[in-house]
Protein backbone atom coordinates (compact mmCIF):
# COMPACT_ATOMS: atom_id res chain seq x y z
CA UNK A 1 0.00 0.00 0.00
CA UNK A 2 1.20 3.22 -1.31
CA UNK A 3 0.84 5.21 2.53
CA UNK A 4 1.09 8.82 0.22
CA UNK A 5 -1.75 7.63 -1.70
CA UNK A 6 -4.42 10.98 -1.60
CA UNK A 7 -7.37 8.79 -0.25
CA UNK A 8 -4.74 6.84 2.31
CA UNK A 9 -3.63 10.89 3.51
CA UNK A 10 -7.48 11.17 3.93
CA UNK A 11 -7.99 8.32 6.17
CA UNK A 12 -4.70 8.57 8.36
CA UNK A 13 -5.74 12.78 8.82
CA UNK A 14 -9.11 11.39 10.14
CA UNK A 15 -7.98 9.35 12.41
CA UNK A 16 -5.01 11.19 13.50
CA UNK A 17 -5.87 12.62 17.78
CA UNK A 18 -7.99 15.48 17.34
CA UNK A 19 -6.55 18.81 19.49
CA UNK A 20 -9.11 20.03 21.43
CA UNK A 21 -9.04 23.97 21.65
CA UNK A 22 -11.40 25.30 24.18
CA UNK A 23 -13.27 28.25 22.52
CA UNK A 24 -13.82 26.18 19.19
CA UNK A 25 -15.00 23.20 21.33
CA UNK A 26 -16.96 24.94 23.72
CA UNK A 27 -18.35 27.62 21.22
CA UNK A 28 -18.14 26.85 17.36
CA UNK A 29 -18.69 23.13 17.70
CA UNK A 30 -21.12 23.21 14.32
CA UNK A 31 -19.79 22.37 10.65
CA UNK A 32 -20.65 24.64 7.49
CA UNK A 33 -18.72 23.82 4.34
CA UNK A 34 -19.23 25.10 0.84
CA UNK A 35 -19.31 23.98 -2.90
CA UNK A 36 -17.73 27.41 -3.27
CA UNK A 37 -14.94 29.74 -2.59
CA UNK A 38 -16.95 32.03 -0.65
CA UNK A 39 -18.51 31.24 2.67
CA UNK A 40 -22.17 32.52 3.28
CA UNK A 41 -24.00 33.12 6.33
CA UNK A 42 -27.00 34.66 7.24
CA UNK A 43 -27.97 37.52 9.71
CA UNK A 44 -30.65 37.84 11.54
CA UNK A 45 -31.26 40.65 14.30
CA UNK A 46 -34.49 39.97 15.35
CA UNK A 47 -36.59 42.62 17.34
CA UNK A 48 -38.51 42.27 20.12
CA UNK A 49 -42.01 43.70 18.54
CA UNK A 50 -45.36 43.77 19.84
CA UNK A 51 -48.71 42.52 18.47
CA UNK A 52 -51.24 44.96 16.98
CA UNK A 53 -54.41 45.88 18.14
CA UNK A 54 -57.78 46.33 16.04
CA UNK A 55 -61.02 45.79 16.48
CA UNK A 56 -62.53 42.51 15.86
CA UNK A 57 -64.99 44.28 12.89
CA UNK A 58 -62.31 46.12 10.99
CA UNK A 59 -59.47 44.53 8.46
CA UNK A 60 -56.21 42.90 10.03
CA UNK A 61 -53.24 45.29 9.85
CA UNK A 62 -50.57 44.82 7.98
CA UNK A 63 -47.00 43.86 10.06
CA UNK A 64 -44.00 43.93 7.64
CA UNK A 65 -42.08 40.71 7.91
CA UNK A 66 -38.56 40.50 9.59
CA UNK A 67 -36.15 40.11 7.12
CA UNK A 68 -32.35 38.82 6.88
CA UNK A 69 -29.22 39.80 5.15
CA UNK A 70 -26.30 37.43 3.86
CA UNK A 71 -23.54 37.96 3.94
CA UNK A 72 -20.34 36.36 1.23
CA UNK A 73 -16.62 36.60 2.61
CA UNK A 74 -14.04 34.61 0.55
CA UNK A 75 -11.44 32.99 3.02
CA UNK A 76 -7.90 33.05 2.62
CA UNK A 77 -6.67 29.67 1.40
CA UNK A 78 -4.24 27.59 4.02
CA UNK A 79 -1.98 25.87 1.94
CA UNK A 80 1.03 24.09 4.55
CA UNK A 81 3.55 22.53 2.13
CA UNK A 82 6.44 20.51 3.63
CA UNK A 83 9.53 18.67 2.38
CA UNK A 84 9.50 15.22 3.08
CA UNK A 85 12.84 14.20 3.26
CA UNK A 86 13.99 11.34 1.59
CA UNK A 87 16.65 10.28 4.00
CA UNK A 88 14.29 10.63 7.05
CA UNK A 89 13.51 6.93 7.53
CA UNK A 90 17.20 6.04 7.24
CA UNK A 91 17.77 8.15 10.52
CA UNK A 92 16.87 7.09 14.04
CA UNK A 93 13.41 8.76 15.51
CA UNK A 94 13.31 10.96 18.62
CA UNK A 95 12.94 8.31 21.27
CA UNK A 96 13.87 5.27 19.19
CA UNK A 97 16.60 3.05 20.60
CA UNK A 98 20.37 4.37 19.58
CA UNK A 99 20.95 2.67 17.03
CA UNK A 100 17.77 2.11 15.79
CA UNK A 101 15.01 -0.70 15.98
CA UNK A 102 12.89 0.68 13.49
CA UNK A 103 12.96 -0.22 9.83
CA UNK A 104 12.61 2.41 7.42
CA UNK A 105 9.06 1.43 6.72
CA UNK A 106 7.75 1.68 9.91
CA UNK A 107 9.75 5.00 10.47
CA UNK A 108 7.67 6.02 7.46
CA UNK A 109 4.55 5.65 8.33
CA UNK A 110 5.39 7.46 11.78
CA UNK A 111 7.14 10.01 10.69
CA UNK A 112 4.11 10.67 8.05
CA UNK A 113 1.82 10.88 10.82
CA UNK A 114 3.54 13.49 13.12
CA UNK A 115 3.75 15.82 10.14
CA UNK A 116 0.02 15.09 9.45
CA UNK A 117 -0.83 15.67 13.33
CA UNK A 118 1.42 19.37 13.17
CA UNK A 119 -0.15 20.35 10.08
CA UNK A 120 -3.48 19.34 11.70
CA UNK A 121 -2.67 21.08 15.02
CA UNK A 122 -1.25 24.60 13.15
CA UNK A 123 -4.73 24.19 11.22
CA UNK A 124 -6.85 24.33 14.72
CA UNK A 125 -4.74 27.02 16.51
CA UNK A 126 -5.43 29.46 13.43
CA UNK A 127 -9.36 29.15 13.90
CA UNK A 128 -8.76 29.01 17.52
CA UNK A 129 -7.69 32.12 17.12
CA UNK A 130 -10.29 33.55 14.59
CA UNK A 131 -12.97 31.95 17.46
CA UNK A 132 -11.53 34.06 20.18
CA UNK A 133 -10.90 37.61 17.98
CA UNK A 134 -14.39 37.00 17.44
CA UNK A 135 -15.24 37.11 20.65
CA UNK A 136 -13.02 39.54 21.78
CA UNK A 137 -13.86 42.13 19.39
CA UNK A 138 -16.82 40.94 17.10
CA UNK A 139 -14.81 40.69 13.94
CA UNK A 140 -12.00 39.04 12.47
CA UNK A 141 -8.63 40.17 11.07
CA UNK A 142 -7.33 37.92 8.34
CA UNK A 143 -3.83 38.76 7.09
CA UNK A 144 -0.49 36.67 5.82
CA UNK A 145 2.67 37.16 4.35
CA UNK A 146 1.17 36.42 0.95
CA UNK A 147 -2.57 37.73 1.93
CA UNK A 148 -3.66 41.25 2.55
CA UNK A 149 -4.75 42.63 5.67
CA UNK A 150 -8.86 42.07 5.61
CA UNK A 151 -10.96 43.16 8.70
CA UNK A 152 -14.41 40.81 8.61
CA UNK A 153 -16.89 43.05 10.70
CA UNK A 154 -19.45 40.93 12.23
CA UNK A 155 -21.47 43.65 13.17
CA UNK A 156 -21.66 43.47 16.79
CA UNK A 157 -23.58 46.49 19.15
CA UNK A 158 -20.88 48.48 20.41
CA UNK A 159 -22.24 48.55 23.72
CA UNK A 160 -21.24 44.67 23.82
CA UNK A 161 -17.32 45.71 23.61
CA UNK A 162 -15.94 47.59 26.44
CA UNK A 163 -12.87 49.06 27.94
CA UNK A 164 -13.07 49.95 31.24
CA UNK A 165 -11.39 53.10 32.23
CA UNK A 166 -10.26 55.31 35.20
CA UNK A 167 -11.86 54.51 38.47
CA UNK A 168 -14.37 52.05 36.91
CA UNK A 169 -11.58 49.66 36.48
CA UNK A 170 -11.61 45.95 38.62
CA UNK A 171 -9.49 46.87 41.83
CA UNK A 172 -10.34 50.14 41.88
CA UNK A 173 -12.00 51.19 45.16
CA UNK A 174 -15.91 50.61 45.16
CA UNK A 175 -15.62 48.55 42.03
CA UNK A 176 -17.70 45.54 42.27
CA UNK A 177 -16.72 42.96 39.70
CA UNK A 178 -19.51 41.22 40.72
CA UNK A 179 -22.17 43.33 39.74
CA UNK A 180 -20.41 43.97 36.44
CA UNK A 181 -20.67 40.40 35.07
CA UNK A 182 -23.91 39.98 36.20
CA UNK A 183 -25.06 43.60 34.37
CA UNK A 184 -22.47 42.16 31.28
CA UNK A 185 -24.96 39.25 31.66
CA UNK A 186 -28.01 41.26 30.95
CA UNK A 187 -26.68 43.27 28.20
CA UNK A 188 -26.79 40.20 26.04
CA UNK A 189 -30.01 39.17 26.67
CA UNK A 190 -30.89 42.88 26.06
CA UNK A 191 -29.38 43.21 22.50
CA UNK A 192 -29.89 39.31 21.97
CA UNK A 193 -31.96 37.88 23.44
CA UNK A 194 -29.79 34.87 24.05
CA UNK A 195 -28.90 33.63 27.61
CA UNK A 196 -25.22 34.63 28.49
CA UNK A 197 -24.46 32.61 31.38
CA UNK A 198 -20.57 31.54 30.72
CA UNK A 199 -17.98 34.39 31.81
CA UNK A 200 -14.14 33.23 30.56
CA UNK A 201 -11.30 35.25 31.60
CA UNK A 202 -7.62 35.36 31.65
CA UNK A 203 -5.82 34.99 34.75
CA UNK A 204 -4.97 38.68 35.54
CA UNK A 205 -9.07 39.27 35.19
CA UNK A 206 -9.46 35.77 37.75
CA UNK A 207 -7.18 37.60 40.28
CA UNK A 208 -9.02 40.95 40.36
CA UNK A 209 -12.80 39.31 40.35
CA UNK A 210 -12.00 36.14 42.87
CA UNK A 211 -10.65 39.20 45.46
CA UNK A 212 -14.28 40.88 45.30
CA UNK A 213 -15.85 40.23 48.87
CA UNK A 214 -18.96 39.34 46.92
CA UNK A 215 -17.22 36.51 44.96
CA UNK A 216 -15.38 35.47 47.83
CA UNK A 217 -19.02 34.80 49.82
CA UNK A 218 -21.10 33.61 46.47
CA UNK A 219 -18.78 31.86 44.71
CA UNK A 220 -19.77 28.23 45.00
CA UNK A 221 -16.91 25.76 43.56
CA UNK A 222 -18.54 22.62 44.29
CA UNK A 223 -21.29 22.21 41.79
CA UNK A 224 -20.56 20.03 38.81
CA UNK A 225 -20.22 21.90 35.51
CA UNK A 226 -20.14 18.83 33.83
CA UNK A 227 -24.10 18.36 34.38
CA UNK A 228 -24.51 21.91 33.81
CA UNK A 229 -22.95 22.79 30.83
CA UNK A 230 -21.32 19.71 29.34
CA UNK A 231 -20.67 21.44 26.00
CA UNK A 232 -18.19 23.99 27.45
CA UNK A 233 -15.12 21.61 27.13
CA UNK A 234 -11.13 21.88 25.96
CA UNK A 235 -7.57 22.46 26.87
CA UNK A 236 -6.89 25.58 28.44
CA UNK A 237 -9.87 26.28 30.21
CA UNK A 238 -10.37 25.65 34.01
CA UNK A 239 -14.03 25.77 35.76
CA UNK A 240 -13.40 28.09 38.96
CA UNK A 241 -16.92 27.90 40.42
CA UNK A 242 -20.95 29.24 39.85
CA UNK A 243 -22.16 32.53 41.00
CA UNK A 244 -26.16 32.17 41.07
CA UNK A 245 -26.69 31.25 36.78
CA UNK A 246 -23.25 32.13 36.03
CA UNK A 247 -20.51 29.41 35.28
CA UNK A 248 -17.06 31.24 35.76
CA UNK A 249 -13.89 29.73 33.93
CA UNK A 250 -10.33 30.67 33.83
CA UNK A 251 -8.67 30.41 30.17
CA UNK A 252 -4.50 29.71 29.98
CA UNK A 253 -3.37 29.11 26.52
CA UNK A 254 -0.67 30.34 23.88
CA UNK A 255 0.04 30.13 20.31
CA UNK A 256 3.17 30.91 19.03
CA UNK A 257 2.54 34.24 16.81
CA UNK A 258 4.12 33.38 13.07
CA UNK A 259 5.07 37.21 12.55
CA UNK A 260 7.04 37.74 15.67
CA UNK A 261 7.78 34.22 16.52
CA UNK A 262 6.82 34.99 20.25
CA UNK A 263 4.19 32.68 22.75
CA UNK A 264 1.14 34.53 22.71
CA UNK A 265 -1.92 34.18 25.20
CA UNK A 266 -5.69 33.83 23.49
CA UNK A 267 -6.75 35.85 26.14
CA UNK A 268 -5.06 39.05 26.95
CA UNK A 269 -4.33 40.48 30.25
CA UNK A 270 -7.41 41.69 32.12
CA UNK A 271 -9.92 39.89 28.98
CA UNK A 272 -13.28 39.05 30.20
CA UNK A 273 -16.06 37.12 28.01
CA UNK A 274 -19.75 36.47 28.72
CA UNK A 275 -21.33 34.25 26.21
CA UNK A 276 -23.39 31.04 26.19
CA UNK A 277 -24.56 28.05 23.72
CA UNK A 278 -26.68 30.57 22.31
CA UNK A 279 -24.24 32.12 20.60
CA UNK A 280 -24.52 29.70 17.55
CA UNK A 281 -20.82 29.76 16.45
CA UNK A 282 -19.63 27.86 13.29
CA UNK A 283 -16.80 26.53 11.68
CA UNK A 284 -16.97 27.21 8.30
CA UNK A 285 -14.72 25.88 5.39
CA UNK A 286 -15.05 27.18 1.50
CA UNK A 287 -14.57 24.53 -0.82
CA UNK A 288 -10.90 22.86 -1.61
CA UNK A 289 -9.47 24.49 -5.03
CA UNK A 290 -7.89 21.13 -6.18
CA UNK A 291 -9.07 19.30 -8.79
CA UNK A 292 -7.31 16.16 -6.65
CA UNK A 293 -9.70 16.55 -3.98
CA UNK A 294 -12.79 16.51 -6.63
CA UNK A 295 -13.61 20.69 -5.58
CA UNK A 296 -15.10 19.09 -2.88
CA UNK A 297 -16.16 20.75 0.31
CA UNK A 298 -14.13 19.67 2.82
CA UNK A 299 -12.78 21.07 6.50
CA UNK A 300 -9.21 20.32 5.00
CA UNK A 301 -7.57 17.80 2.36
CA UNK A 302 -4.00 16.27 2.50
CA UNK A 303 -2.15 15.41 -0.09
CA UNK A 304 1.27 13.92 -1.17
CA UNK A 305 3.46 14.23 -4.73
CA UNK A 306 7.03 13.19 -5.57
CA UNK A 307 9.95 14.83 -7.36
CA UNK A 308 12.18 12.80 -8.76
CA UNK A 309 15.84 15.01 -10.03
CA UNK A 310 16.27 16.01 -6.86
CA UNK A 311 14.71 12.93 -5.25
CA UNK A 312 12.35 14.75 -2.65
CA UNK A 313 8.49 14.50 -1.69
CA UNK A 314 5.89 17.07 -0.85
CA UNK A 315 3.27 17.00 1.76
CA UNK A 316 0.55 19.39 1.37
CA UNK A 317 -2.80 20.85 3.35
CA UNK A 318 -5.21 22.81 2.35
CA UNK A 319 -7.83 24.33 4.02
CA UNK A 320 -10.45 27.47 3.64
CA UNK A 321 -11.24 28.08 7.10
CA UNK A 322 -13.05 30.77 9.14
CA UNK A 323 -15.08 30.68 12.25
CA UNK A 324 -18.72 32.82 12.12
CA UNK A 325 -20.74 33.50 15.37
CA UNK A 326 -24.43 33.86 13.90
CA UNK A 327 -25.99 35.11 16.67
CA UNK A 328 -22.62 37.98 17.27
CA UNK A 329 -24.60 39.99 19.98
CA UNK A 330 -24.69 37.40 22.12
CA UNK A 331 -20.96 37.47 22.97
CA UNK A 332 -19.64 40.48 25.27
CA UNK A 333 -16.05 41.27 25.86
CA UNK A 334 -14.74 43.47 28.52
CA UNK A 335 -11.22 44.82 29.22
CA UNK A 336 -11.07 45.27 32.88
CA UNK A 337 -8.12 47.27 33.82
């Protein structure tokens, strides 16, 4: 069996340990793919409108119906190309036996997999981090080496993004970050409707709220989180306790940032999020431009090709990702000192 084989690449990327990034997991756990290069989505604001009056002998009045707007954003196109170096399987594996106990084969096929899994990995960190901008800020800043800077606005209310400033800041004397979340809380529903009832924050934010004399009486660590929200699941995030319908987590995770090189946190310092299920995130994925992968829509295709003067093999992925909150207002993000 040819292990480069296109539909072999398929089957080994399926079943290759799936990372499992909090905000993506917990938030954008739907699929959307496309037949196309663009990715559509539908908005849909809602109001809260009343019912008309009339009298029972007269006409019905006329309500206009709600209508919807859709949106088309073409994604930039991850393409990860590697050199597969001949000569690999002829060398000993990190962790292999000096001297080797391997045979080239099997060396292969492992060495195929770990650059499968990293390509895979570097694939889920990028929408990771599309899944939190859009949270943080209600839109999305797409930009590469070979891909100019685009801003997707997902048109969240500005009163859902907030700075605070001054004495309003957590710490600050009479500051109660307490009340804040909870009011954060209600703002959602306000503009959305939806229930916000998960608050995520960095560390710095967890060491400013948990010293509130409020949290420190309310907070109640012992109920199970599992039974009350078992979506809200992934690496990096830590369940801290309940305050009354609020599920409080602390988020610690990096990435290393490809234009400085540097670790960099998801969550800045002092980042707080209130959101829920109702937020209605998606992963979506525009179709694969390769006629190898039949234009298909896919989340991501593999594939492998040979050179032969010099003797060297390529291993590509391809993927046309972006991550879309439909329901945007009901995510709020808070900078709290």
């Amino acid at each position: 069996m040819n292990i480069f084989d296109t539909a072999v690449l398929i089957r080994v990327v399926q079943e290759l340990i799936a990372p499992a990034p909090f905000f993506l997991n917990s938030f954008f756990r739907a699929l959307q793919t496309e037949t196309s290069a663009e990715i559509h989505f539908d908005v849909n604001k809602g109001s809260r409108r009343l019912a008309p009056f009339v009298s029972p002998i007269v006409a019905g009045q006329v309500v206009r119906s709600e209508g919807y707007s859709t949106q088309t954003f073409s994604p930039a196109y991850i393409k990860d190309k590697r050199v597969f170096d001949p000569n690999r399987p002829f060398k000993r594996l990190a962790g292999e036996r000096i001297g080797g106990e391997l045979a080239p084969a099997q060396r292969m096929h492992a060495l195929l997999a770990s650059e499968l899994q990293d390509q895979l990995d570097m694939l889920t960190r990028r929408q990771e981090v599309m899944a939190v901008e859009a949270l943080r800020r209600g839109k999305v800043v797409i930009e590469g080496e070979h891909y100019p800077r685009v801003e997707l606005d997902f048109g969240r209310h500005a009163d859902l993004t907030v700075a605070l400033t001054s004495t309003a800041r957590w710490g600050e004397s009479g500051v109660s970050p307490f009340k804040d979340v909870q009011d954060w809380s209600m703002l959602v529903t306000k503009h959305s409707g939806a229930m916000a009832n998960i608050v995520v924050m960095d560390v710095k934010a967890w060491e400013l709220f948990s010293q509130d004399a409020q949290v420190q009486k309310l907070l109640d660590r012992f109920r199970g989180q599992d039974a009350l929200h078992p979506t809200v699941i992934g690496e990096g995030g830590r369940f801290m306790g309940s305050l009354g319908s609020l599920d409080i987590y602390v988020h610690a995770g990096w990435y290393e940032d490809p234009s400085t090189g540097q670790l960099t946190a998801y969550l800045p310092d002092y980042t707080v999020i209130v959101t829920g299920p109702d937020l209605e995130g998606v992963r979506a994925y525009g179709a694969i431009r390769d006629e190898d992968a039949g234009f298909q829509a896919l989340p991501y295709f593999a594939k492998s090709w040979k050179e032969n003067d010099p003797s060297v093999r390529y291993l590509l992925m391809q993927s046309a990702p972006l991550t879309v909150p439909y329901r945007i207002n009901a995510s709020f993000c808070a900078t709290v000192r």
